[in-house]
Protein backbone atom coordinates (compact mmCIF):
# COMPACT_ATOMS: atom_id res chain seq x y z
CA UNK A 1 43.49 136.61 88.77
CA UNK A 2 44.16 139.28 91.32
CA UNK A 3 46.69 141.93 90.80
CA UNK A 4 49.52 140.59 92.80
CA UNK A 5 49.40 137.46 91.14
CA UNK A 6 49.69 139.48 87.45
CA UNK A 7 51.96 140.75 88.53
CA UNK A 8 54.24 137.95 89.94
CA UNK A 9 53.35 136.63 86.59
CA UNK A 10 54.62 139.10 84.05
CA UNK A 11 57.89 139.24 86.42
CA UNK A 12 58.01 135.64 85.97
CA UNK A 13 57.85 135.99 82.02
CA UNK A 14 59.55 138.74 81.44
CA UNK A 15 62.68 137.39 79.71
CA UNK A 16 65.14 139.75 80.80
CA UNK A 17 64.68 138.69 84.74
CA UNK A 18 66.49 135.48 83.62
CA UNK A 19 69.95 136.04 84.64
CA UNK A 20 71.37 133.32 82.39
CA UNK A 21 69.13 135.35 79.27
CA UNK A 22 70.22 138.36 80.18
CA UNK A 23 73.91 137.78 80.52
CA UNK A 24 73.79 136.14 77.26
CA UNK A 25 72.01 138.75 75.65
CA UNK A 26 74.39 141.61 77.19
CA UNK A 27 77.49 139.58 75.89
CA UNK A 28 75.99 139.80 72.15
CA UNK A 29 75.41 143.17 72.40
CA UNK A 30 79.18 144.01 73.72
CA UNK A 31 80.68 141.44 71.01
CA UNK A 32 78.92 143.21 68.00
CA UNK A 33 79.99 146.46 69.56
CA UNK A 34 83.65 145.17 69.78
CA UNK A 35 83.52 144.57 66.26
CA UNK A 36 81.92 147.28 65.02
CA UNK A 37 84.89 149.43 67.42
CA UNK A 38 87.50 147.30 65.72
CA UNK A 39 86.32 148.22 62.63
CA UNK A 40 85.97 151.76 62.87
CA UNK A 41 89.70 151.95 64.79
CA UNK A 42 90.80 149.97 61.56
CA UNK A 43 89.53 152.29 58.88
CA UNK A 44 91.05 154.74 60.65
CA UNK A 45 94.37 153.16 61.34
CA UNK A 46 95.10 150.54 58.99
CA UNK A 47 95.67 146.71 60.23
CA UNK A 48 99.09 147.57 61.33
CA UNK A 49 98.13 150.43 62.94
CA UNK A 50 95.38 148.82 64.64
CA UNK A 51 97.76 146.14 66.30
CA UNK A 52 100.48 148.69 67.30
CA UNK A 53 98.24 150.70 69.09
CA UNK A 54 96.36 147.60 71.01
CA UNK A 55 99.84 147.03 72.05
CA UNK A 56 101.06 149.78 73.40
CA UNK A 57 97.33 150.22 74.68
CA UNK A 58 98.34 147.65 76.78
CA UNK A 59 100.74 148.11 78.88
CA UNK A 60 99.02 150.75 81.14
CA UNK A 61 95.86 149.11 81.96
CA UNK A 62 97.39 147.04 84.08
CA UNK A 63 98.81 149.65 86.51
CA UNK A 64 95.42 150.85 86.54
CA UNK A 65 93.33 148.07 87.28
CA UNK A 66 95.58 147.12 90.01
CA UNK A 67 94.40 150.30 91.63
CA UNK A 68 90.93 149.72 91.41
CA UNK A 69 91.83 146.00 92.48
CA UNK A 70 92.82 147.50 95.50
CA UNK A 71 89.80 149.69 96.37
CA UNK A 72 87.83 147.10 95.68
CA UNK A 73 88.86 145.47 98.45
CA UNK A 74 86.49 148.00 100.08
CA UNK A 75 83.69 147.98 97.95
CA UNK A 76 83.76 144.20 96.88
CA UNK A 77 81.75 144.72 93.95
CA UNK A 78 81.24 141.20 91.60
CA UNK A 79 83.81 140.29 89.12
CA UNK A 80 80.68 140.05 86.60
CA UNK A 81 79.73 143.43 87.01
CA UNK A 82 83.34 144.43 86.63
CA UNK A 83 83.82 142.27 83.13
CA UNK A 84 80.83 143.68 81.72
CA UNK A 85 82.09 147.45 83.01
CA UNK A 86 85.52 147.01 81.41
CA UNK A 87 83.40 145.57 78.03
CA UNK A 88 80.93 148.22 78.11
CA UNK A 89 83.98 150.88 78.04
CA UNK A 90 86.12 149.25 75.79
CA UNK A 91 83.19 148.27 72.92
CA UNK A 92 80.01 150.15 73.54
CA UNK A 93 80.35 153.73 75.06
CA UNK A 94 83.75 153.71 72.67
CA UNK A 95 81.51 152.98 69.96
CA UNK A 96 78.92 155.57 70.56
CA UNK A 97 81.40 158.03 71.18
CA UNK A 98 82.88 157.81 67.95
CA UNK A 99 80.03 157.93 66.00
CA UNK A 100 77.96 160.65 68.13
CA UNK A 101 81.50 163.07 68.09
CA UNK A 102 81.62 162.64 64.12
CA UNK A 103 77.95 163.78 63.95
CA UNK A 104 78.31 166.52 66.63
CA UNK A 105 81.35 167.93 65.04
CA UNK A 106 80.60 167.87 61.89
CA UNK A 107 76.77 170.10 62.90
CA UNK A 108 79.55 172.26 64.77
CA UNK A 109 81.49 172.56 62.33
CA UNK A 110 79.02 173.33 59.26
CA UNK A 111 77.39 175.90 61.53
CA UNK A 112 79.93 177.09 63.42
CA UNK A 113 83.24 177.16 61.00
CA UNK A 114 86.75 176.69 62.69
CA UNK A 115 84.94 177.82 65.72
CA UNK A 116 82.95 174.42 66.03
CA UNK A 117 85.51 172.48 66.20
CA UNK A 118 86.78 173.80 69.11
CA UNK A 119 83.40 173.59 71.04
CA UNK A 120 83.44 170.14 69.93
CA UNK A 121 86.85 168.95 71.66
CA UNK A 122 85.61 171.39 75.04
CA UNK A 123 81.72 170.83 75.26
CA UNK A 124 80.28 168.23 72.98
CA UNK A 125 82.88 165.72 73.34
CA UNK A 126 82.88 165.43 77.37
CA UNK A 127 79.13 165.40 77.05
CA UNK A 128 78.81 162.20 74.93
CA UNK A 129 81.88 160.31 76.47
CA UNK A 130 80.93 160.87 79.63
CA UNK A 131 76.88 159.71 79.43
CA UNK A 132 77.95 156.86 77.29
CA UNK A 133 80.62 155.60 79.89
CA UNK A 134 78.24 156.76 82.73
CA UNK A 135 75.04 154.43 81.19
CA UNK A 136 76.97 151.44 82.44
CA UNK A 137 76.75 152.61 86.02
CA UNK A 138 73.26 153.20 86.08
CA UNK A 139 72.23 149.96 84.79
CA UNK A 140 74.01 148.15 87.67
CA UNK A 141 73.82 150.81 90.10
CA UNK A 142 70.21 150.48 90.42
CA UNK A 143 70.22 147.55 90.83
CA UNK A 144 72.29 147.12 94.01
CA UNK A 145 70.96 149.90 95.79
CA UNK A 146 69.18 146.93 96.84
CA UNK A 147 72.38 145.51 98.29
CA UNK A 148 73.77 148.40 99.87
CA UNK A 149 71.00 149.42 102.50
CA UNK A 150 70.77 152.60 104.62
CA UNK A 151 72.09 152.39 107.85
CA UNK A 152 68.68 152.00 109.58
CA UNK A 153 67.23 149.38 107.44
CA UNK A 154 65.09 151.79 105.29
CA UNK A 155 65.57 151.44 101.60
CA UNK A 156 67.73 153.41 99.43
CA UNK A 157 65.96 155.40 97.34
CA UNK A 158 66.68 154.30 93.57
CA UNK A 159 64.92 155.98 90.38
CA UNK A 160 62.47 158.14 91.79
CA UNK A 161 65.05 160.23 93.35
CA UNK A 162 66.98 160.49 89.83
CA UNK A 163 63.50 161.61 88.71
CA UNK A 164 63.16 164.20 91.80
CA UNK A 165 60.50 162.73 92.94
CA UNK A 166 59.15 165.45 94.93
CA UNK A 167 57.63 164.52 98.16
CA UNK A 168 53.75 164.69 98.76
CA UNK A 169 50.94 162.56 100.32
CA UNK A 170 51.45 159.51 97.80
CA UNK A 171 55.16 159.36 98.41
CA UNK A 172 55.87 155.99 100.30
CA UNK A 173 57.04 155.67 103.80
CA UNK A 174 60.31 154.57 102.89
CA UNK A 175 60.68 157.79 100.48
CA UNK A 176 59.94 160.28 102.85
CA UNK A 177 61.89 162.45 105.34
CA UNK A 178 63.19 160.83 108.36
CA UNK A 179 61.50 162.06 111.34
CA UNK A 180 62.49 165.02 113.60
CA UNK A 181 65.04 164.12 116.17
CA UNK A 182 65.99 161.06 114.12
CA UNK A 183 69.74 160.93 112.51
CA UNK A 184 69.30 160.32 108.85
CA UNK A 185 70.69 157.85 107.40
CA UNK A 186 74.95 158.82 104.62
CA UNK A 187 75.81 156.54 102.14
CA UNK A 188 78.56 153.81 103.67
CA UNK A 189 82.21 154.39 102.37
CA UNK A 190 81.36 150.69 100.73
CA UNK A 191 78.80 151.82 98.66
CA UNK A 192 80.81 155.04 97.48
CA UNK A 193 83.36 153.06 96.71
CA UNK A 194 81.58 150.59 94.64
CA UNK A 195 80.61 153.43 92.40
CA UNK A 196 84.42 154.98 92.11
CA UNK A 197 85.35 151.29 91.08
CA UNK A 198 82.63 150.96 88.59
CA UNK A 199 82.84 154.09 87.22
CA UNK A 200 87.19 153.61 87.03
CA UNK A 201 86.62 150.21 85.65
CA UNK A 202 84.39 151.43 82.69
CA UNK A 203 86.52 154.68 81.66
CA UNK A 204 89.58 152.14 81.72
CA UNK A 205 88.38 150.28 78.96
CA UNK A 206 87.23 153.36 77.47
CA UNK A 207 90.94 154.92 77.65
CA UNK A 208 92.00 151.35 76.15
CA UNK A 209 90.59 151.65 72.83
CA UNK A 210 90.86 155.43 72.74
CA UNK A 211 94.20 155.23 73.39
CA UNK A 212 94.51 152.07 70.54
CA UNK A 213 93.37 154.79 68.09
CA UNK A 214 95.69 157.69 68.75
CA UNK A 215 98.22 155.31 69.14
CA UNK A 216 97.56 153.73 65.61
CA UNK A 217 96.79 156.98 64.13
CA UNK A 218 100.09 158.15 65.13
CA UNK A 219 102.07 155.24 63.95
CA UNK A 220 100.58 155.36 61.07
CA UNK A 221 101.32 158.63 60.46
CA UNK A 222 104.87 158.27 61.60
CA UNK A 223 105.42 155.21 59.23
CA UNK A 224 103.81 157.06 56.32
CA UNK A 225 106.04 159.98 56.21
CA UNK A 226 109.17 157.60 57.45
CA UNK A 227 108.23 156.00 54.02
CA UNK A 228 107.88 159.61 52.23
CA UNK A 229 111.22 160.31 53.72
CA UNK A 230 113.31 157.57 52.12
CA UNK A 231 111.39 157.44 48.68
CA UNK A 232 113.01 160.76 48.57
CA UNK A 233 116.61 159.56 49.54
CA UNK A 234 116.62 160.43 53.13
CA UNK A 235 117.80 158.12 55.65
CA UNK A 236 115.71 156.29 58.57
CA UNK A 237 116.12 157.59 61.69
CA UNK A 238 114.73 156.37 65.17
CA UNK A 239 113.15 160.06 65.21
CA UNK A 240 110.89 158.81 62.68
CA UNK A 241 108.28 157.42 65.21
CA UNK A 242 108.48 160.61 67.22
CA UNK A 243 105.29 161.17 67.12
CA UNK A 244 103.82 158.10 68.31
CA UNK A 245 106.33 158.02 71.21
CA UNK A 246 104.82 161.86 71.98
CA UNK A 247 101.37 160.58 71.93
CA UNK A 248 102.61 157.40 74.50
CA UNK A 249 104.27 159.54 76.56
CA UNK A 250 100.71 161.56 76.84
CA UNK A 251 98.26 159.33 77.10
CA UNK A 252 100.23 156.12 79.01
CA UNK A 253 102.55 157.55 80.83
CA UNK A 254 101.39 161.12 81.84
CA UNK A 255 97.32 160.62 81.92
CA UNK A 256 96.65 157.00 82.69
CA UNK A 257 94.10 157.83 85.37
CA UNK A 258 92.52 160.62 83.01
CA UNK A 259 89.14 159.08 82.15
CA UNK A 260 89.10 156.97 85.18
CA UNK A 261 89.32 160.11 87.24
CA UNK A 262 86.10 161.64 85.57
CA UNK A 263 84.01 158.79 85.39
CA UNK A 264 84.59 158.07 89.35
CA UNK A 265 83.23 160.88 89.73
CA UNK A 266 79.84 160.28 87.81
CA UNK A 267 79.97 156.95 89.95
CA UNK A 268 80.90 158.24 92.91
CA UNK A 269 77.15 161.01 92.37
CA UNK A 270 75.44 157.93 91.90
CA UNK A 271 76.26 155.72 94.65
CA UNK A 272 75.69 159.22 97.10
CA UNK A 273 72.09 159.75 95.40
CA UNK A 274 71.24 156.49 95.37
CA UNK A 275 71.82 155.35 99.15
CA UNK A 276 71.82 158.50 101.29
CA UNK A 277 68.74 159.47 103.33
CA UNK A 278 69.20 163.21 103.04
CA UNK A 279 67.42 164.30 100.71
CA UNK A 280 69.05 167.73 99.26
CA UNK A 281 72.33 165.45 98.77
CA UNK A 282 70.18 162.59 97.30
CA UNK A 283 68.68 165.15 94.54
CA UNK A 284 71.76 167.07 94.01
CA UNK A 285 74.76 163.89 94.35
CA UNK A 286 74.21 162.17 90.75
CA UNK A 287 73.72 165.74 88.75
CA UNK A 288 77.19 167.02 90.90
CA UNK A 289 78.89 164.17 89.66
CA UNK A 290 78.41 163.92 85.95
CA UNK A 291 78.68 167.85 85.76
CA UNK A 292 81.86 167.42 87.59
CA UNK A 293 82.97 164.72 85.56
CA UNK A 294 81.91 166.72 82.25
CA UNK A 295 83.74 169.41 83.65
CA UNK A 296 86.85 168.40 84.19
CA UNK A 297 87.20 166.23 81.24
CA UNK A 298 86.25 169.65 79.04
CA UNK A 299 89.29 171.58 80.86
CA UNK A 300 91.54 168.44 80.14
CA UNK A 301 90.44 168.66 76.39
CA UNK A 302 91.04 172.26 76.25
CA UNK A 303 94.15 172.01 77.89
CA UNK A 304 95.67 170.14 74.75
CA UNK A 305 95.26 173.18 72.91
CA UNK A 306 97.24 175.88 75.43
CA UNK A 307 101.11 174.74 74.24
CA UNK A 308 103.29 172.85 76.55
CA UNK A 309 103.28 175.91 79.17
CA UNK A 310 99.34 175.67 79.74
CA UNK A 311 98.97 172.13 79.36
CA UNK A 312 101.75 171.82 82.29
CA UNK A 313 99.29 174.16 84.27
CA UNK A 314 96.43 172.84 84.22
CA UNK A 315 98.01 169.35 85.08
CA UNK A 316 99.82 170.87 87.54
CA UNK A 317 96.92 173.03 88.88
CA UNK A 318 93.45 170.80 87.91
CA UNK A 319 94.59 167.12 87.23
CA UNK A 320 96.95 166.27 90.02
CA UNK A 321 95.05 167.86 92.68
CA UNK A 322 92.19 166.14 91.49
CA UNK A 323 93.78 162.75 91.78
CA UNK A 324 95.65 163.32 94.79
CA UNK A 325 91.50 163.37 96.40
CA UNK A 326 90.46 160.33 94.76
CA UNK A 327 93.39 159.01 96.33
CA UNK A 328 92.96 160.08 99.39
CA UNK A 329 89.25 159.28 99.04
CA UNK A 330 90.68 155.63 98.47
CA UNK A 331 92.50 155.35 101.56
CA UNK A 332 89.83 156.98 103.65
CA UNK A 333 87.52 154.06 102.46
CA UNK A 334 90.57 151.36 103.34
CA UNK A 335 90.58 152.88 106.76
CA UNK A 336 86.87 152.74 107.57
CA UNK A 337 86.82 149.25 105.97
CA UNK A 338 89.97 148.25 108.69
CA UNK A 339 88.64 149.88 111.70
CA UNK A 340 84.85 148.59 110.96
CA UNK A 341 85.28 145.59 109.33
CA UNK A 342 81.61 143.35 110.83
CA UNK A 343 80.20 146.75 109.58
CA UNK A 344 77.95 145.88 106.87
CA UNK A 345 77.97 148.12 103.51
């Protein structure tokens, strides 16, 4: 047997290059990591916690997902890959955070003192959120760079250039340089938006079951000493549930498009490194992006503990410039896609 034919072989066996296998194995995967997330949201909220803060969970997403909608109108990326982005967020990279920010701040904290928890909420956390949400986008980014071609038909580079795969005589043709004189090929508003609405669809189900624990951690908390309150012969009041309105008002209302923001970002590096043809912005797009996304998120967690004055700064200052380019980096795409529209992506 000669070596192409092994090789068309093992492709042929391998079980994970059966769609149907694969899709059924990725759906196990996200259901035991939904109920592993439920669980862990539960101990930490109680059942009537849990459902209070899935509710109120709620009733952003679909503001934001209507935005993405719309730039995906651009980008057209599958409904499948969006599902299993909005799972992944939601049940897997929700349940790694969790458990990979109790380890890292509790090393911080044994080795650090008050100290570490601080360096937790501004460094560690942003780290592990934003790799877990950002694995999603790598495993079907890759994958159609095969889709979204350079503008003169020579492949996208995929995981060599995440590797830096330096160039030399063994690099192939369709790896190397373009030559002298020759325009090289930029990464097609399509394809960049494809990664925004990957990346925004992931961090929104992320935000969902984040935002299901603070939620139920606040109600709970609000109910608790509501309960303290009138064992002691005090009177219920709507102010009882202050705090969980305070923590809606954050999280819903003020920061809906928090973590979609930074994760865009991350997908937004990825599409650029894996579809240009320059090669500087190829090595440099996907690391830009996550440390962007890292970043930010970092100076959004520190933020929280400046008082009202400083957290109205740095939204002021850092988040709502910072949105005001994604959305202009949405209608910019909408604009190319109206003016070129037989252009392919």
């Amino acid at each position: 047997m000669g070596a192409a034919a092994a090789v068309s072989l093992g492709r042929r066996l391998w079980p994970f290059r059966r769609p149907a296998l694969s899709s059924a194995v990725a759906a196990l995967a996200l259901a035991g990591s939904g109920v592993l997330i439920l669980r862990l949201v539960q101990r930490q909220t109680g059942t009537t916690g849990l459902l209070v803060g899935l509710g109120l969970a709620l009733l952003p997403l679909p503001f934001v997902l209507g935005a993405l909608a719309w730039l995906n109108q651009t980008a057209r990326v599958p409904l499948r890959h969006l599902l299993f982005c909005l799972a992944w967020g939601a049940c897997a990279a929700t349940t790694v955070a969790i458990l990979a920010n109790g380890w890292a701040s509790d090393f911080l904290i044994a080795h650090q003192g008050a100290r570490g928890e601080t360096l937790g909420a501004e460094f560690a956390t942003p780290l592990i959120e934003e790799l877990a949400k950002g694995a999603a986008l790598l495993v079907l980014l890759l994958p159609l760079r095969r889709r979204h071609r350079c503008e003169q038909d020579r492949p996208c580079a995929g995981w060599r250039r995440l590797l830096w795969h330096w160039p030399g005589p063994g690099r192939p043709a369709h790896f190397r340089p373009a030559p002298a004189g020759r325009q090289r090929a930029r990464s097609s508003p399509r394809t960049l938006a494809a990664g925004t609405v990957l990346g925004g669809v992931t961090a929104c189900g992320f935000a969902f079951t984040e935002n299901a624990l603070y939620l139920g951690r606040a109600f709970t908390a609000d109910r608790q000493a509501r309960l303290d309150a009138i064992g002691q012969g005090g009177a219920p009041s709507l102010r009882d549930f202050d705090g969980t309105v305070h923590t809606f008002v954050l999280r819903a209302l003020l920061s809906p498009f928090a973590h979609p923001l930074f994760t865009a970002l991350t997908g937004l590096g990825l599409a650029i490194t894996l579809t240009t043809g320059r090669r500087w912005t190829a090595r440099l797009g996907a690391p830009a992006g996550a440390l962007l996304a890292m970043g930010l998120h970092g100076v959004w967690n520190a933020a929280a503990g400046l008082g009202t004055d400083g957290f109205l700064l740095v939204y002021g200052l850092v988040m709502v410039p910072c949105f005001a380019a994604l959305v202009s980096f949405a209608v910019w795409t909408q604009t190319r896609r109206t003016r070129q529209p037989s252009r392919p992506g």
